[in-house]
PDB file of N, CA and C in Angstrom:
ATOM      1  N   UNK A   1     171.489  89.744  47.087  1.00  0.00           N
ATOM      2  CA  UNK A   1     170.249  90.131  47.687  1.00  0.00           C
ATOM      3  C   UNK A   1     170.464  90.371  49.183  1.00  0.00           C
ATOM      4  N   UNK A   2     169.925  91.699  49.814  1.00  0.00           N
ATOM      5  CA  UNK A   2     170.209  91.580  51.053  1.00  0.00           C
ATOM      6  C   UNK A   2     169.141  91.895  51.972  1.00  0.00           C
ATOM      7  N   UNK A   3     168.802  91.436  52.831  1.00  0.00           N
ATOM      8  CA  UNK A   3     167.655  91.810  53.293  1.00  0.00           C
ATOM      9  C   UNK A   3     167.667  92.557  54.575  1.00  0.00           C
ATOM     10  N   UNK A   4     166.934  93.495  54.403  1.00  0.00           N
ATOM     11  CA  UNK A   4     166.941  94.113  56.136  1.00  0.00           C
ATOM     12  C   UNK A   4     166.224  93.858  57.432  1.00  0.00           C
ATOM     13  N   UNK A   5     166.879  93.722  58.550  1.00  0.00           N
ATOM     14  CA  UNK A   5     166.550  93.621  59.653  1.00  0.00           C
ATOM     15  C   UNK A   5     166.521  94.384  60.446  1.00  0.00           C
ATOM     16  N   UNK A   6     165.360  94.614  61.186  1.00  0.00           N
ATOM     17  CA  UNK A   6     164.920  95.772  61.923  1.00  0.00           C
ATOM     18  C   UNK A   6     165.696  95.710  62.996  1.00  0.00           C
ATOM     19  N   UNK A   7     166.096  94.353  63.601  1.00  0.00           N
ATOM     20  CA  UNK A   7     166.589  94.143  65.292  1.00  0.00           C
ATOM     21  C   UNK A   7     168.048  94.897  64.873  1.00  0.00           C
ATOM     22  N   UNK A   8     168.542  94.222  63.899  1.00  0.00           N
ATOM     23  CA  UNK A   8     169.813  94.683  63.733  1.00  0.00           C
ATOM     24  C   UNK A   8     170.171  96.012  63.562  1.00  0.00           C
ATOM     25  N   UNK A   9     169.356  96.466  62.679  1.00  0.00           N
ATOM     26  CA  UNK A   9     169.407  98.200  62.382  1.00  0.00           C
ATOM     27  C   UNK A   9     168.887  98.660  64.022  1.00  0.00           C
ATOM     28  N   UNK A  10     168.514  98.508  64.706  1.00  0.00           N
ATOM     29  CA  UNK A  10     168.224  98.677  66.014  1.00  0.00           C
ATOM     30  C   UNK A  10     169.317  98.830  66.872  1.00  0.00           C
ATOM     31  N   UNK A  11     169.684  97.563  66.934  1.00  0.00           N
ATOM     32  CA  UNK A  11     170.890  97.522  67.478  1.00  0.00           C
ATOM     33  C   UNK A  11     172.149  97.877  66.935  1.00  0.00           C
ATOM     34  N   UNK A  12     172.128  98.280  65.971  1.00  0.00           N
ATOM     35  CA  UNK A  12     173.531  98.966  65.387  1.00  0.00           C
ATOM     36  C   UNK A  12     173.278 100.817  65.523  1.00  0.00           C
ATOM     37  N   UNK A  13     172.324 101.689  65.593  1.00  0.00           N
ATOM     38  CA  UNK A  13     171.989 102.398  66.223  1.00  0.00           C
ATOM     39  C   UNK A  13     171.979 103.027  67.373  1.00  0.00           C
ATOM     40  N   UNK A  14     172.039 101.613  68.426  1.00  0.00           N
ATOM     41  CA  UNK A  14     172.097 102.105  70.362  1.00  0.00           C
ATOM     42  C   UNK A  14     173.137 101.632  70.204  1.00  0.00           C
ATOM     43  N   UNK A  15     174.388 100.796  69.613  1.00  0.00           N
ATOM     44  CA  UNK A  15     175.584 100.849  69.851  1.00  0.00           C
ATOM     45  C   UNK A  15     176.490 101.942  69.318  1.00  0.00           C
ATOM     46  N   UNK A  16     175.908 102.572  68.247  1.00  0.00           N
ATOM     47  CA  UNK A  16     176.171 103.934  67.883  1.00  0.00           C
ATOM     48  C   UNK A  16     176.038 105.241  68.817  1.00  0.00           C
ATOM     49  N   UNK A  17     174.967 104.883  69.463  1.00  0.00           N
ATOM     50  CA  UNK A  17     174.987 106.010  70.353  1.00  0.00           C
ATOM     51  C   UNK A  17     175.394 105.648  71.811  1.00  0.00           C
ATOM     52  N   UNK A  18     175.421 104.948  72.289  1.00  0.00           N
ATOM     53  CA  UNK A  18     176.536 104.438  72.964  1.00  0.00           C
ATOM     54  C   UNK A  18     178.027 104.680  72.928  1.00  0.00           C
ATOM     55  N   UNK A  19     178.538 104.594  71.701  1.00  0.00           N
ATOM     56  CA  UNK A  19     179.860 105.056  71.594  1.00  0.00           C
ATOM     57  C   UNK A  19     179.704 106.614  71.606  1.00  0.00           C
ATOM     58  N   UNK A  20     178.915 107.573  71.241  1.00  0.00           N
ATOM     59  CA  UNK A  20     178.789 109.006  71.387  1.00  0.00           C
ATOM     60  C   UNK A  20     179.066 109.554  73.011  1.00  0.00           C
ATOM     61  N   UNK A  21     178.099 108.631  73.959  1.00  0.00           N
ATOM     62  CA  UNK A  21     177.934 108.773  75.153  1.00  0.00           C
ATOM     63  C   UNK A  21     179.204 108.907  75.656  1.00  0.00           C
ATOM     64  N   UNK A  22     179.907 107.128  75.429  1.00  0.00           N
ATOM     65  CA  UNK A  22     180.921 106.763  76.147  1.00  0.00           C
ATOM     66  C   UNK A  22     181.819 108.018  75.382  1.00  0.00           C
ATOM     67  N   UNK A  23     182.714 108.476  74.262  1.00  0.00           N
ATOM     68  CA  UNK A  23     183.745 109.725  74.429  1.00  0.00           C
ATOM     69  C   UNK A  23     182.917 110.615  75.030  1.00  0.00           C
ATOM     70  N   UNK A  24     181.721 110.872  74.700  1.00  0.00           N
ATOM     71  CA  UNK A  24     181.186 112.428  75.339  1.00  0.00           C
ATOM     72  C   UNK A  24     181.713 112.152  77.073  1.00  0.00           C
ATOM     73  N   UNK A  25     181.563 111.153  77.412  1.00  0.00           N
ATOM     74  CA  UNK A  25     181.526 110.898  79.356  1.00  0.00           C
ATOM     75  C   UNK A  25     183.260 111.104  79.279  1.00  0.00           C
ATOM     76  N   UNK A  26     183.994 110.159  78.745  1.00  0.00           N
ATOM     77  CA  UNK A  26     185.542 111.090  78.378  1.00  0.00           C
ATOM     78  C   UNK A  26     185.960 112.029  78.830  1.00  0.00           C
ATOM     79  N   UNK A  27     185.386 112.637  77.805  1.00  0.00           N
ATOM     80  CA  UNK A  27     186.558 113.904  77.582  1.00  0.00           C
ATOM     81  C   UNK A  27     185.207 115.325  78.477  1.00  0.00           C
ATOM     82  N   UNK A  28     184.373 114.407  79.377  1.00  0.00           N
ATOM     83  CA  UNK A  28     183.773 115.476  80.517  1.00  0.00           C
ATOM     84  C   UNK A  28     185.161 114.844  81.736  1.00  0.00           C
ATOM     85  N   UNK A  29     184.960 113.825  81.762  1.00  0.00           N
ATOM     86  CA  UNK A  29     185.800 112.977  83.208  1.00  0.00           C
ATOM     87  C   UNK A  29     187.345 113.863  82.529  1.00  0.00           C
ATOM     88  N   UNK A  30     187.815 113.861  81.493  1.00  0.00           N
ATOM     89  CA  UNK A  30     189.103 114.741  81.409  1.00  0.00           C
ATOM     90  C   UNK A  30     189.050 116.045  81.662  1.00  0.00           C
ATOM     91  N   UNK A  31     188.029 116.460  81.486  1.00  0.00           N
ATOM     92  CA  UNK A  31     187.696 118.013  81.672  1.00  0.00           C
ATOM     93  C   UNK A  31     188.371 118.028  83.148  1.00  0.00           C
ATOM     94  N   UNK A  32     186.910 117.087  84.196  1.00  0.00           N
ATOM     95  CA  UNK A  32     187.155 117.645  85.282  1.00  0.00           C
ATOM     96  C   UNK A  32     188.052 117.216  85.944  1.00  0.00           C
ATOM     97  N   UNK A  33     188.878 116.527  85.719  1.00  0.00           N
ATOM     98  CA  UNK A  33     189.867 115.754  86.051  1.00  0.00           C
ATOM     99  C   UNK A  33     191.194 117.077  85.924  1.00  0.00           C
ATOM    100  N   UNK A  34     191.146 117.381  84.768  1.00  0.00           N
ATOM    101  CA  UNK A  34     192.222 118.684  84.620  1.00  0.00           C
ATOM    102  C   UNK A  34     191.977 119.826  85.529  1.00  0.00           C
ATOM    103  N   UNK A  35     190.693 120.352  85.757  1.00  0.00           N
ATOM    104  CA  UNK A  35     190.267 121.072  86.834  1.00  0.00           C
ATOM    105  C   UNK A  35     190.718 121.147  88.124  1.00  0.00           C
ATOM    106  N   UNK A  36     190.579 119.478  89.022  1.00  0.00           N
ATOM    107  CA  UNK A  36     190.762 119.281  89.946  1.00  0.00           C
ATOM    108  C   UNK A  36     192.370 119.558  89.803  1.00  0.00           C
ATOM    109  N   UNK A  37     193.008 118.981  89.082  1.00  0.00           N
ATOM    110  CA  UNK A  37     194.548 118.496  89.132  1.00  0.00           C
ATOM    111  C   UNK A  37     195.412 120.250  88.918  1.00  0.00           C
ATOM    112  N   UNK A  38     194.647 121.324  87.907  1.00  0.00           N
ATOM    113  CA  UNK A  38     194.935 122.325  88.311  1.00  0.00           C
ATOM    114  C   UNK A  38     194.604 123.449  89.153  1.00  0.00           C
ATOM    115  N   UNK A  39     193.335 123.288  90.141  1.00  0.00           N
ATOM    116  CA  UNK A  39     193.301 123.974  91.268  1.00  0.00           C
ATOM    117  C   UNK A  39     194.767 123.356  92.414  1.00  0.00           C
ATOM    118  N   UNK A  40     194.491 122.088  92.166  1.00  0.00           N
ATOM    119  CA  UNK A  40     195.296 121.411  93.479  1.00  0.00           C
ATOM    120  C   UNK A  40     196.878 121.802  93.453  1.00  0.00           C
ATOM    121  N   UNK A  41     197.414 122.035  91.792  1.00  0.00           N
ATOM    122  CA  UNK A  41     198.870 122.744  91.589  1.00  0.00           C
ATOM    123  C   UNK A  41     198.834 124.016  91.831  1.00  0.00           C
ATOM    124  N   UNK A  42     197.565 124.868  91.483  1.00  0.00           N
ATOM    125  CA  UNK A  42     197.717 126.185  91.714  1.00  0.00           C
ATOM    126  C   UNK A  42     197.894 126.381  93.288  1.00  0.00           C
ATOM    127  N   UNK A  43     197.199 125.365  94.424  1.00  0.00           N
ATOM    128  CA  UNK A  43     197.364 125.521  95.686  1.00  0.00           C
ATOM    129  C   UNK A  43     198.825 125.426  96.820  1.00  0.00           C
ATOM    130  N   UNK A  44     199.471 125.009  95.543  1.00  0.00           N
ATOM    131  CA  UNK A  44     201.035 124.741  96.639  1.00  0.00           C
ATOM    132  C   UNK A  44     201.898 125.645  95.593  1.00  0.00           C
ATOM    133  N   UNK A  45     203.056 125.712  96.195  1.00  0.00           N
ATOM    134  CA  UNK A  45     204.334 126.161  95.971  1.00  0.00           C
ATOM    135  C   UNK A  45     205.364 126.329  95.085  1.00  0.00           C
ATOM    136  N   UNK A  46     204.847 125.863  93.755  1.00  0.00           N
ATOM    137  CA  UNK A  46     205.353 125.015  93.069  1.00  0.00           C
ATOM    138  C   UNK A  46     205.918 126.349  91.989  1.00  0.00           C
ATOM    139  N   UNK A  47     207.098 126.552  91.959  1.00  0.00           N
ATOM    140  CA  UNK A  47     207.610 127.323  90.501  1.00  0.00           C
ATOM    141  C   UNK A  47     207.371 127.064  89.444  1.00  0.00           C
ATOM    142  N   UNK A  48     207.320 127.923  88.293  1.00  0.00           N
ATOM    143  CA  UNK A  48     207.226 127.844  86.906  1.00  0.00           C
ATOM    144  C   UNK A  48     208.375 127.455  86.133  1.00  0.00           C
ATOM    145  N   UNK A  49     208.544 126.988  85.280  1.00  0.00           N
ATOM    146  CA  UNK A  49     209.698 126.961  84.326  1.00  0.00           C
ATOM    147  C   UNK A  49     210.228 128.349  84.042  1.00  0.00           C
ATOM    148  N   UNK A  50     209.780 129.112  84.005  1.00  0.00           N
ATOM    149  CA  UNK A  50     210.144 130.435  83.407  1.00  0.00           C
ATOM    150  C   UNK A  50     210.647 130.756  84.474  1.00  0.00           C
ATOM    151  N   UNK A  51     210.152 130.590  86.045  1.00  0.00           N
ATOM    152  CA  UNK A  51     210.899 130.827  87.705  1.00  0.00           C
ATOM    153  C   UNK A  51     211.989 130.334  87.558  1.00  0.00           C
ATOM    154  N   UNK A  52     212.085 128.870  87.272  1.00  0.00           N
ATOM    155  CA  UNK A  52     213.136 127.786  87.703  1.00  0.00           C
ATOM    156  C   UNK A  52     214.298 128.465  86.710  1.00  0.00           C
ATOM    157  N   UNK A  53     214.341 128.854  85.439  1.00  0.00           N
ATOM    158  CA  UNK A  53     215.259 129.143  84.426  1.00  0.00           C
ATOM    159  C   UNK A  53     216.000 130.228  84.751  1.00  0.00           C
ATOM    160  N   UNK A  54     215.150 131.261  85.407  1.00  0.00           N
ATOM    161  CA  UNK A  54     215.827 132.721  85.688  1.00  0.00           C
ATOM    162  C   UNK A  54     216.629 132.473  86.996  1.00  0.00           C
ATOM    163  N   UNK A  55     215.866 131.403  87.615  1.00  0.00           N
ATOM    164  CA  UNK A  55     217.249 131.301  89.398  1.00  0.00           C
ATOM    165  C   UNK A  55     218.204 130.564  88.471  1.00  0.00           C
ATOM    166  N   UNK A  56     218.058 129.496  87.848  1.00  0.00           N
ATOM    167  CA  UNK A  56     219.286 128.729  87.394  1.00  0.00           C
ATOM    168  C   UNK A  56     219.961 129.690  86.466  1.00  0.00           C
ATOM    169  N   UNK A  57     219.685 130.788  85.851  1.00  0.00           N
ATOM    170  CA  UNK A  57     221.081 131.289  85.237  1.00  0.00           C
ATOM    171  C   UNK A  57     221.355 132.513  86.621  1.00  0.00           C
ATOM    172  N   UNK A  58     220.626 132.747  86.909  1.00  0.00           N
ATOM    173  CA  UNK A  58     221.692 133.573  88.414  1.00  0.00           C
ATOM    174  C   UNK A  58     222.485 132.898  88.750  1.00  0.00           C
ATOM    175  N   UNK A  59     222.124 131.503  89.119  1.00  0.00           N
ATOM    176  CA  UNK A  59     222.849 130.865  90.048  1.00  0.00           C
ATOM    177  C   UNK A  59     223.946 130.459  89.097  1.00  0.00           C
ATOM    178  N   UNK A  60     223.984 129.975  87.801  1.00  0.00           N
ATOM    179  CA  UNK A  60     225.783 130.007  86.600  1.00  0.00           C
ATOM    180  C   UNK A  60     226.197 130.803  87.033  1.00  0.00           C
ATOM    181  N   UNK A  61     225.717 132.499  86.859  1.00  0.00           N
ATOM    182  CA  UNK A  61     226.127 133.714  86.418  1.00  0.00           C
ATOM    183  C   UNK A  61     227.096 133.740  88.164  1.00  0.00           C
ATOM    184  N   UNK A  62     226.137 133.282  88.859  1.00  0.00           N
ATOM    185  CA  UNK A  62     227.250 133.536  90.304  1.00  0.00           C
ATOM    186  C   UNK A  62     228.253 132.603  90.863  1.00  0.00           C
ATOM    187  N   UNK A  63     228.146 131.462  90.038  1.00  0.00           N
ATOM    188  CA  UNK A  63     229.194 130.540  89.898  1.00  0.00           C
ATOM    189  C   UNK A  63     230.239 130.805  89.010  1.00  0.00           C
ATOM    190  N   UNK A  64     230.357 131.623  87.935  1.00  0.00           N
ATOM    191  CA  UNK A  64     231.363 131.748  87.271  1.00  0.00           C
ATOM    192  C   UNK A  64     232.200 133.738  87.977  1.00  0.00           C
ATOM    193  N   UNK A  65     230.899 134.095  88.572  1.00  0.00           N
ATOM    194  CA  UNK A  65     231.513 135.183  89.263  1.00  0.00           C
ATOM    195  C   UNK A  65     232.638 134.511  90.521  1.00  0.00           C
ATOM    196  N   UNK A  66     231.967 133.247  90.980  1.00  0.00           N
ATOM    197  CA  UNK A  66     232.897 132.942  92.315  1.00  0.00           C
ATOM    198  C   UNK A  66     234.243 132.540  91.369  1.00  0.00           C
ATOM    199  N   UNK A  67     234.369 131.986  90.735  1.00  0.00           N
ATOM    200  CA  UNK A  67     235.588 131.454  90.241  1.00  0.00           C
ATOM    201  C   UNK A  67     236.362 132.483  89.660  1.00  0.00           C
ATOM    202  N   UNK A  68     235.751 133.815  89.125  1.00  0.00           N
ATOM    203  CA  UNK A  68     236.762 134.843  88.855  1.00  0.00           C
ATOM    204  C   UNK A  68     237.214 135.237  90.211  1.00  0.00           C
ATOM    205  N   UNK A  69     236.912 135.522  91.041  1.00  0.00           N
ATOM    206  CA  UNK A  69     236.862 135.884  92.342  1.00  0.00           C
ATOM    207  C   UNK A  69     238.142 135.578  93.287  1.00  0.00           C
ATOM    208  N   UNK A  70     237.845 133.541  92.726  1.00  0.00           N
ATOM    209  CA  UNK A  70     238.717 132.955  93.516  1.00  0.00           C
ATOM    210  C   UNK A  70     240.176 132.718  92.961  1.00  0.00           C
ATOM    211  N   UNK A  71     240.328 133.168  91.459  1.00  0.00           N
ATOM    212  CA  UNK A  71     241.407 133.375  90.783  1.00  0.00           C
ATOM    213  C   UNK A  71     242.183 134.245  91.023  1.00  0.00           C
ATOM    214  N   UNK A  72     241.247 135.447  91.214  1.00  0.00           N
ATOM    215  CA  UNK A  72     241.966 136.721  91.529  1.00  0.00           C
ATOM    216  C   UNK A  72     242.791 136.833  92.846  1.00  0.00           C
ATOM    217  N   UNK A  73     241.632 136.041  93.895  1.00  0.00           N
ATOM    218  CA  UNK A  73     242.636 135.557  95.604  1.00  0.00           C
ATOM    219  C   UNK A  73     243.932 134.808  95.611  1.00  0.00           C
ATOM    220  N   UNK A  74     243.706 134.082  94.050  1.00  0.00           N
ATOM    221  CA  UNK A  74     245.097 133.308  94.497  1.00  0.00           C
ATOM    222  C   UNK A  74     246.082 133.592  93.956  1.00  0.00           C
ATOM    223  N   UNK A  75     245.882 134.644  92.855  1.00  0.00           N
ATOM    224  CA  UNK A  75     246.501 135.347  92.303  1.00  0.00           C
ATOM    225  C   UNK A  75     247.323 136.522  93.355  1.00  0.00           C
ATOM    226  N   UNK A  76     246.554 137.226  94.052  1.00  0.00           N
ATOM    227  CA  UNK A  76     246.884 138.132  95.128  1.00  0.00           C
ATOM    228  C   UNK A  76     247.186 137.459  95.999  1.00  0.00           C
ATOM    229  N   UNK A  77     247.461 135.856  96.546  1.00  0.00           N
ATOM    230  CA  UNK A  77     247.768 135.664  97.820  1.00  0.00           C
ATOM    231  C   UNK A  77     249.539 135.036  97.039  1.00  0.00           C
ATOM    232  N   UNK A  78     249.500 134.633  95.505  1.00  0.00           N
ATOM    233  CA  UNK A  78     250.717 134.210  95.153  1.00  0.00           C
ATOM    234  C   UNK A  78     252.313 135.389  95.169  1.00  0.00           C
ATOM    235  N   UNK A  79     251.580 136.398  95.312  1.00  0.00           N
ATOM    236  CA  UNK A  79     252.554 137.829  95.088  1.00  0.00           C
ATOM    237  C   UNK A  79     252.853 137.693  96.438  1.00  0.00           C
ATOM    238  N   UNK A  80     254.424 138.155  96.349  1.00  0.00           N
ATOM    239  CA  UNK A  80     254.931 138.376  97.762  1.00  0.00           C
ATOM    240  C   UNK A  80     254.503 139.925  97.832  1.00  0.00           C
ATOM    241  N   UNK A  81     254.569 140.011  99.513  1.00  0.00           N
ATOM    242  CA  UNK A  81     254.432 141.198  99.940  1.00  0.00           C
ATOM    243  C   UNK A  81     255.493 142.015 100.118  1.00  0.00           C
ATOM    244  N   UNK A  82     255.396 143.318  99.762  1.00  0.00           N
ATOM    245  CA  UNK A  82     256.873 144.208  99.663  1.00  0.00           C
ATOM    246  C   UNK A  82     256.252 145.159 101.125  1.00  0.00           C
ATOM    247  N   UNK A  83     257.949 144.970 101.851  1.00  0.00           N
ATOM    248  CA  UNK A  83     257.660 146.002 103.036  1.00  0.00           C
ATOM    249  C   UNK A  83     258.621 147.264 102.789  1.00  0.00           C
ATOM    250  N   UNK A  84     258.064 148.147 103.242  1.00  0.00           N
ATOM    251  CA  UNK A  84     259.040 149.659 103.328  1.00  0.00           C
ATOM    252  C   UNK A  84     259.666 149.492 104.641  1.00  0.00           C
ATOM    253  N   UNK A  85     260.592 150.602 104.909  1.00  0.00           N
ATOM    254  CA  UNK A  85     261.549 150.524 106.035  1.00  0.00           C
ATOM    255  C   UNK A  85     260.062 151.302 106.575  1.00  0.00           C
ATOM    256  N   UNK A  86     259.339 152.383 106.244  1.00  0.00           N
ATOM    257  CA  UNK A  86     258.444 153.057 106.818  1.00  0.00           C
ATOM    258  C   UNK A  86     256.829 151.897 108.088  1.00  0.00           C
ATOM    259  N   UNK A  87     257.353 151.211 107.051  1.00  0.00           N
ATOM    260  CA  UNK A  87     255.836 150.176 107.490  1.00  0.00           C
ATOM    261  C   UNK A  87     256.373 149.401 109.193  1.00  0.00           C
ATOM    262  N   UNK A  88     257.850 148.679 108.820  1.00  0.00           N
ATOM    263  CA  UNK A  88     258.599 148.075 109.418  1.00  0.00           C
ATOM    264  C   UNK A  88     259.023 148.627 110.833  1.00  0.00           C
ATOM    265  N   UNK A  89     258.382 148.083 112.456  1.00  0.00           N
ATOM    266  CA  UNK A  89     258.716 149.177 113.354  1.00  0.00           C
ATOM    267  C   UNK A  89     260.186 148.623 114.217  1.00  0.00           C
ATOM    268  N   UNK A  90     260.480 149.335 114.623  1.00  0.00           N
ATOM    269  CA  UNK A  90     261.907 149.168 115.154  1.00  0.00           C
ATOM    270  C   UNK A  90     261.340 148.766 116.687  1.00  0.00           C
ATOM    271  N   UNK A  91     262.037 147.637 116.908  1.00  0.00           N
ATOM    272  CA  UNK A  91     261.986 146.719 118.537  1.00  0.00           C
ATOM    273  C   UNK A  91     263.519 146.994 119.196  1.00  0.00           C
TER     274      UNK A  91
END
């Protein structure tokens, strides 16, 4: 047998809507919270991932250019130099 109570059905009601309030106030305070936090990134300097990715493979692509580069110098500085009698001036 169960009997009903008005206070209770009352109060199980405004704690029901209470919990509606409290996420509805949530996910407004996240709203504007994301708002603020992306005007304030859009206001500075800040690169994209898609920015940051394209300098970082330039910057491989010109690191593995320096090292061909610097192979080739030491390659050309390991060869002796051949002189002609033509080059060679007479003292």
């Amino acid at each position: 047998m169960q009997t009903r109570n008005k206070l209770l059905d009352d109060l199980s009601k405004v704690f029901t809507n209470a919990m509606g309030v409290a996420q509805g106030a949530k996910t407004e305070a996240d709203t504007a919270l994301n708002g603020v936090l992306d005007r304030w990134l859009s206001q500075r300097d800040f690169v994209t991932r898609e920015e940051f990715d394209v300098v970082r493979a330039m910057a491989v692509k010109a690191r593995e250019e320096n090292e061909l580069l610097r192979a080739s110098i030491e390659k050309l500085k390991s060869k002796p130099i051949k002189t002609t009698r033509k080059n060679v001036k007479k003292t």
